[in-house]
Protein backbone atom coordinates (compact mmCIF):
# COMPACT_ATOMS: atom_id res chain seq x y z
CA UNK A 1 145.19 -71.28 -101.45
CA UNK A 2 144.93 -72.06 -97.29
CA UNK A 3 141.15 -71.90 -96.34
CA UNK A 4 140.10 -68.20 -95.44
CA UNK A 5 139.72 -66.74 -92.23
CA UNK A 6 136.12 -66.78 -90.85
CA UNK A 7 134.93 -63.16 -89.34
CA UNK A 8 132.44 -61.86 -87.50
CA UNK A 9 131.78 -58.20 -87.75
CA UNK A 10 130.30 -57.11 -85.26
CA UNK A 11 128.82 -53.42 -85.74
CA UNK A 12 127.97 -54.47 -88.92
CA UNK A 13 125.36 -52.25 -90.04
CA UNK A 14 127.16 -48.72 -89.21
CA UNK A 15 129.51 -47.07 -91.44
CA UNK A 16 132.12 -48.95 -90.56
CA UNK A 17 130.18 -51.93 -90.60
CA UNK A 18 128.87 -51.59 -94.26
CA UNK A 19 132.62 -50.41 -95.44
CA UNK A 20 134.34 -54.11 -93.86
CA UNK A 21 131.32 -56.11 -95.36
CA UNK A 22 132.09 -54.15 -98.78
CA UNK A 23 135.65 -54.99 -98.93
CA UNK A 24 136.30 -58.22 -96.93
CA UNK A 25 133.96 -59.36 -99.65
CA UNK A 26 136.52 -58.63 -102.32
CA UNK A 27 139.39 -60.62 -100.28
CA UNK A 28 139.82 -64.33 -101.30
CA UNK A 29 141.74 -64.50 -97.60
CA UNK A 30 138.85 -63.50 -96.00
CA UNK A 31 135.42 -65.41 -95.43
CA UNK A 32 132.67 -63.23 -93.38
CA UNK A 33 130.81 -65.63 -91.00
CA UNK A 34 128.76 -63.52 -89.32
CA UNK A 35 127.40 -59.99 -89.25
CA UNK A 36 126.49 -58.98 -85.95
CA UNK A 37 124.59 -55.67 -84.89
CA UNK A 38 122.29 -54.87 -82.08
CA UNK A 39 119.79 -57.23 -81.49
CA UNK A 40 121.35 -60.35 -82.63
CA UNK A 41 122.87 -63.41 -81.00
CA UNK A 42 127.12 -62.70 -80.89
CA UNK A 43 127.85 -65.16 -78.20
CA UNK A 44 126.46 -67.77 -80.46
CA UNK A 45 128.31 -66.78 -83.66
CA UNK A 46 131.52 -66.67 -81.77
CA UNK A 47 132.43 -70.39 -81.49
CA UNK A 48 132.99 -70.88 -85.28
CA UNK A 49 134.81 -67.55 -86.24
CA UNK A 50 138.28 -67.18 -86.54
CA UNK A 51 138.73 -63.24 -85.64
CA UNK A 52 136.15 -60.75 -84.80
CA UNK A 53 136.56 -56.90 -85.73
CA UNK A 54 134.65 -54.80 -83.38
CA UNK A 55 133.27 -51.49 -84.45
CA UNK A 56 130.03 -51.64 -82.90
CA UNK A 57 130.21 -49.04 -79.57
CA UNK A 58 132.74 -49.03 -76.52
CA UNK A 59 129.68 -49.99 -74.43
CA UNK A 60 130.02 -53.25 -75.49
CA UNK A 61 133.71 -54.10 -75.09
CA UNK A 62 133.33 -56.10 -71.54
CA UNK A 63 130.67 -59.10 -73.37
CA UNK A 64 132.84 -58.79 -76.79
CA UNK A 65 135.65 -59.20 -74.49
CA UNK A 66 134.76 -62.08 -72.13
CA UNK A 67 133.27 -64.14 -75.33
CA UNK A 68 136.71 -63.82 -77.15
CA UNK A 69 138.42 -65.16 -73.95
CA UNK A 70 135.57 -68.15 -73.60
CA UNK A 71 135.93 -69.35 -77.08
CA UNK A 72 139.87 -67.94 -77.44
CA UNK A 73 139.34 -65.86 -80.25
CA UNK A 74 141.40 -63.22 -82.02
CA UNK A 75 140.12 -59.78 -81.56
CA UNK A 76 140.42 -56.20 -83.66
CA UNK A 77 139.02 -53.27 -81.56
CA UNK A 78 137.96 -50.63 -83.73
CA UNK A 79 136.12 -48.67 -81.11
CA UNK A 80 136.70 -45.61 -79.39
CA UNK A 81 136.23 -43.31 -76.07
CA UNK A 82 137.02 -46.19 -74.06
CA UNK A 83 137.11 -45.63 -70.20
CA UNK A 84 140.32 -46.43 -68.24
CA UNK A 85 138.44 -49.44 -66.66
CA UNK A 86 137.77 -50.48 -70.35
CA UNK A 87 141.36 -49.77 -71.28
CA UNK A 88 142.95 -52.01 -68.45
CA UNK A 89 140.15 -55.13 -69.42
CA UNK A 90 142.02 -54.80 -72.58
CA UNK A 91 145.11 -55.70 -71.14
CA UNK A 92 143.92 -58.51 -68.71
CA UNK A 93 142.39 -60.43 -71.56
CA UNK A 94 145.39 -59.84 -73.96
CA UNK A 95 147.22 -62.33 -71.51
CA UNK A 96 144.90 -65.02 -73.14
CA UNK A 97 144.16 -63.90 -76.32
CA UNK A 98 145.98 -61.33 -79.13
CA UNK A 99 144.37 -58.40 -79.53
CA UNK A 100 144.83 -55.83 -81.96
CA UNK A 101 144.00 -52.55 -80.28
CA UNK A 102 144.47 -49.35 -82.48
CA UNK A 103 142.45 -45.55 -82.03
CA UNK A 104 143.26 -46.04 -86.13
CA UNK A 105 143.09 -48.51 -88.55
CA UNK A 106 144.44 -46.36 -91.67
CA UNK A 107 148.22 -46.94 -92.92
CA UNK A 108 148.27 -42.90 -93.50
CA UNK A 109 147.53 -42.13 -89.55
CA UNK A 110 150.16 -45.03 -88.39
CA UNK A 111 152.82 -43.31 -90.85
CA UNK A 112 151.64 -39.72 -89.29
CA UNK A 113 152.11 -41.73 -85.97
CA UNK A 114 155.62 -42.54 -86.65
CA UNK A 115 156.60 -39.19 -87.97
CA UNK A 116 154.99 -37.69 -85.24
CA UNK A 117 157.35 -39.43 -82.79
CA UNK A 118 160.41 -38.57 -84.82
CA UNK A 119 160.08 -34.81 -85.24
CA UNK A 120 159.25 -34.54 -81.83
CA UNK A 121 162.48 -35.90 -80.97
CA UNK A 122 164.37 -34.13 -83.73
CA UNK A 123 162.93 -30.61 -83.19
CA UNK A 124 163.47 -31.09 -79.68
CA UNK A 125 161.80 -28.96 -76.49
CA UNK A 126 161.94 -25.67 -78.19
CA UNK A 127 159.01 -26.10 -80.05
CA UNK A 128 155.22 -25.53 -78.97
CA UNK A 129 153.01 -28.94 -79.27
CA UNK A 130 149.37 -28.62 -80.59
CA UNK A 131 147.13 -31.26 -82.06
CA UNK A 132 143.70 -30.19 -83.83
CA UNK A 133 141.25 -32.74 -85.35
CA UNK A 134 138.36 -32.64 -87.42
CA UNK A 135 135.21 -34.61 -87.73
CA UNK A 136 131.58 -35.21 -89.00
CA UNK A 137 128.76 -33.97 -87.17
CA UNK A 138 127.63 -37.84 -85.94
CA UNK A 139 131.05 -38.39 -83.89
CA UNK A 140 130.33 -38.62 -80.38
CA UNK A 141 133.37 -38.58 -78.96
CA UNK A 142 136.17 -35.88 -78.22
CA UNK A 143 139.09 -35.78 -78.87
CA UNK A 144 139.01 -38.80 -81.43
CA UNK A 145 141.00 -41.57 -80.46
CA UNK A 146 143.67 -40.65 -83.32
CA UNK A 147 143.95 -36.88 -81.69
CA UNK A 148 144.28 -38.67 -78.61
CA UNK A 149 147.07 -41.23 -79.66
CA UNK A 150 148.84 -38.24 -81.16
CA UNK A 151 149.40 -36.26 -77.69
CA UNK A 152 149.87 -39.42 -75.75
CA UNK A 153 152.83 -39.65 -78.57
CA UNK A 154 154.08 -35.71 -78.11
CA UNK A 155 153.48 -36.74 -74.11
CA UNK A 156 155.91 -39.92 -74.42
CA UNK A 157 158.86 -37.97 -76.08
CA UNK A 158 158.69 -34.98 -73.45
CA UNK A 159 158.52 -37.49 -70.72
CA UNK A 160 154.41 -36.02 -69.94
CA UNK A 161 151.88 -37.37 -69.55
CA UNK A 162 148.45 -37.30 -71.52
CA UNK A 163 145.96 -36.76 -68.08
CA UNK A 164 148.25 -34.12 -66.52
CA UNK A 165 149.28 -32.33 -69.75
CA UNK A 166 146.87 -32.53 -72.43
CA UNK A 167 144.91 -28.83 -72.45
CA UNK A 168 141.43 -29.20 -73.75
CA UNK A 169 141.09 -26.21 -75.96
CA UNK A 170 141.28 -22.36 -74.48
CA UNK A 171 138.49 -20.05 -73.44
CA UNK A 172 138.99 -17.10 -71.35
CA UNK A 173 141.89 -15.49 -69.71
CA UNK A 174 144.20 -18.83 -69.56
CA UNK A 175 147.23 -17.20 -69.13
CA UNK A 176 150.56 -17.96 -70.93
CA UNK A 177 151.40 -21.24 -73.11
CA UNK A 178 153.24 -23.33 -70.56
CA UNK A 179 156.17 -25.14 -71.79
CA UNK A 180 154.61 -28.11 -70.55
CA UNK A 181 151.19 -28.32 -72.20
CA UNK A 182 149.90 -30.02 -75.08
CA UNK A 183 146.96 -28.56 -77.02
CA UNK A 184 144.08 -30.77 -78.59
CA UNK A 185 141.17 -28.64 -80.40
CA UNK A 186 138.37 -31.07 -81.89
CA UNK A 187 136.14 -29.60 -84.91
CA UNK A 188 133.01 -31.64 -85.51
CA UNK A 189 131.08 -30.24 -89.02
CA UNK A 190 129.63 -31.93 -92.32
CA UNK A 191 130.59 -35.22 -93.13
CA UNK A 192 134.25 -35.17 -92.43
CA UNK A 193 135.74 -38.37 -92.40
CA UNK A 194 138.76 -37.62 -90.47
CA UNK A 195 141.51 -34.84 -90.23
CA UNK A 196 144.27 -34.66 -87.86
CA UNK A 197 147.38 -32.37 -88.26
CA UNK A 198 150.22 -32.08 -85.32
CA UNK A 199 151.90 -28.73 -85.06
CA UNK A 200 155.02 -27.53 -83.71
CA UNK A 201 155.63 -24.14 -83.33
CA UNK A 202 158.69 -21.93 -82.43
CA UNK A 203 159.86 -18.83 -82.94
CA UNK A 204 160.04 -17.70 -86.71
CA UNK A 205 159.09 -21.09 -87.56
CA UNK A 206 156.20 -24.26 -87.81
CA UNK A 207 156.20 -27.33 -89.11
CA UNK A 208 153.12 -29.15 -89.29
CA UNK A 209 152.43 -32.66 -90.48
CA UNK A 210 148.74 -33.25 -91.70
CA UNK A 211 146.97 -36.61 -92.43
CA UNK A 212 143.25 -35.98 -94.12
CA UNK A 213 140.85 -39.08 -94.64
CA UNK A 214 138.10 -39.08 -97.64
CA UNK A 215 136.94 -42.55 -97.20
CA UNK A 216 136.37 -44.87 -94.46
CA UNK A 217 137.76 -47.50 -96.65
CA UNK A 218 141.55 -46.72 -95.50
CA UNK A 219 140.28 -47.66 -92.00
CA UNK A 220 138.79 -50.49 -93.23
CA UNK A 221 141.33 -52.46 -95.03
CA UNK A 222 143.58 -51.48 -92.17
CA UNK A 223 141.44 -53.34 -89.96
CA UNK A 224 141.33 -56.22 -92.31
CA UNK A 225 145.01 -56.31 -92.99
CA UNK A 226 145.64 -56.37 -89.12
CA UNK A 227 142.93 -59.42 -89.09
CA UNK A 228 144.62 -61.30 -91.36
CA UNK A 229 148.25 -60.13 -89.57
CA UNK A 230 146.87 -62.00 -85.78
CA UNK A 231 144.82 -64.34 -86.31
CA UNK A 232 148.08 -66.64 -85.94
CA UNK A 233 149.81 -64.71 -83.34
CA UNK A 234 150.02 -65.39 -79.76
CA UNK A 235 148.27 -64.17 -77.02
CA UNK A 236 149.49 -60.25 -76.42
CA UNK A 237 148.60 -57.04 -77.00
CA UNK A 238 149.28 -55.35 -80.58
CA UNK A 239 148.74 -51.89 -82.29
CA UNK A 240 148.90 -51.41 -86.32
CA UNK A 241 152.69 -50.39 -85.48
CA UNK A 242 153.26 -53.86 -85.32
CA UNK A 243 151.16 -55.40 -88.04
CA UNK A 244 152.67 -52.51 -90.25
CA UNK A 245 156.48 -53.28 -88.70
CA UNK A 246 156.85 -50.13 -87.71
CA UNK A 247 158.49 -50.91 -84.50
């Protein structure tokens, strides 16, 4: 067996965290190196990993980012609620580096991805476009990244966009659906891990595709798998599409 990949997770006591210690542990592919959280020393444990999964906080992307370019290191971004100044760092440093950038790391939500795209170009314009999510009470941001990801999908095939089109929920006299709007409703209640369901909606007639989470392990492994996917690739940007082969 080749000599396993050295990682540094960084985030490593949240949820998240404790879920990638619990099964990196179980893969002989993977070696952790470091487990980083706030308060300790990343820039040193850099140098001698091979890949670093970030879920600590999107707060924290611009040092995470310029330390991976330093040391050329293979990054997984597993945070969310990124700005658009955070989103276009992203893609600077992916010209030196590959970077796996995904608002989901679970093989279920990249499937509900795909099939997202295709009904919305089989059902055509006819139908209504709606996107509600549900999470625990501790997420802090809204829409989730998935929900978000979702619309920017509905957004592509209608030739939208997500800024201009997305409607933030409904309150009040709002007038008519538009034929142009997509609806995104976030839920936050309990300890939901993560539910997201895409509607379509016409006249005598709804289909509705539906992707429900119990455990945070699905994003985990994800995350893993798309680790072990770029740690060999070349500098660029990547989604789980593409470590899936889904493009």
């Amino acid at each position: 067996m080749s000599k396993p990949i050295e990682l540094i997770i960084n985030g490593a006591k949240g949820r998240m965290g404790q879920m990638l210690l619990s099964c990196a542990h179980g893969d002989p592919n993977l070696h952790i190196f470091a487990a980083i959280d706030a308060g300790d020393d990343f820039a040193a444990a850099v140098p001698g990993a091979d890949v670093i999964i970030d879920f600590s906080n999107h707060a924290t992307l611009e040092p995470v980012l310029a330390r991976c370019m330093e040391h050329q290191k293979t990054l997984v971004i597993g945070t969310t609620g990124h700005t658009d100044s955070q989103v276009a760092a992203v893609k600077h440093a992916a010209g030196q580096i590959p970077i796996v950038f995904a608002p989901n790391y679970s093989v279920g939500v990249n499937t509900l991805f795909w099939l997202t795209r295709k009904a919305a170009e089989i059902l055509g314009p006819g139908f209504d476009l709606e996107v509600v999510e549900m999470h625990h009470h501790l997420k802090k941001d809204a829409p989730s990244g998935t929900a978000k990801r979702l619309v920017e999908i509905l957004a592509e095939v209608r030739k939208l966009t997500y800024n201009e089109n997305a409607r933030h929920g409904r309150h009040g006299i709002v007038g008519e659906r538009t034929n142009s709007e997509i609806g995104v409703h976030a839920i936050r209640g309990g300890d939901v891990v993560g539910d997201h369901t895409v509607i379509y909606a016409a006249p005598g007639e709804r289909v509705e595709l539906t992707h429900k989470a119990s455990s945070r392990e699905t994003f985990a492994r994800g995350a893993l798998r798309a680790a072990l996917w770029a740690h060999d690739k070349p500098a660029g940007l990547y989604d789980m599409q593409d470590v899936l082969g889904l493009k």
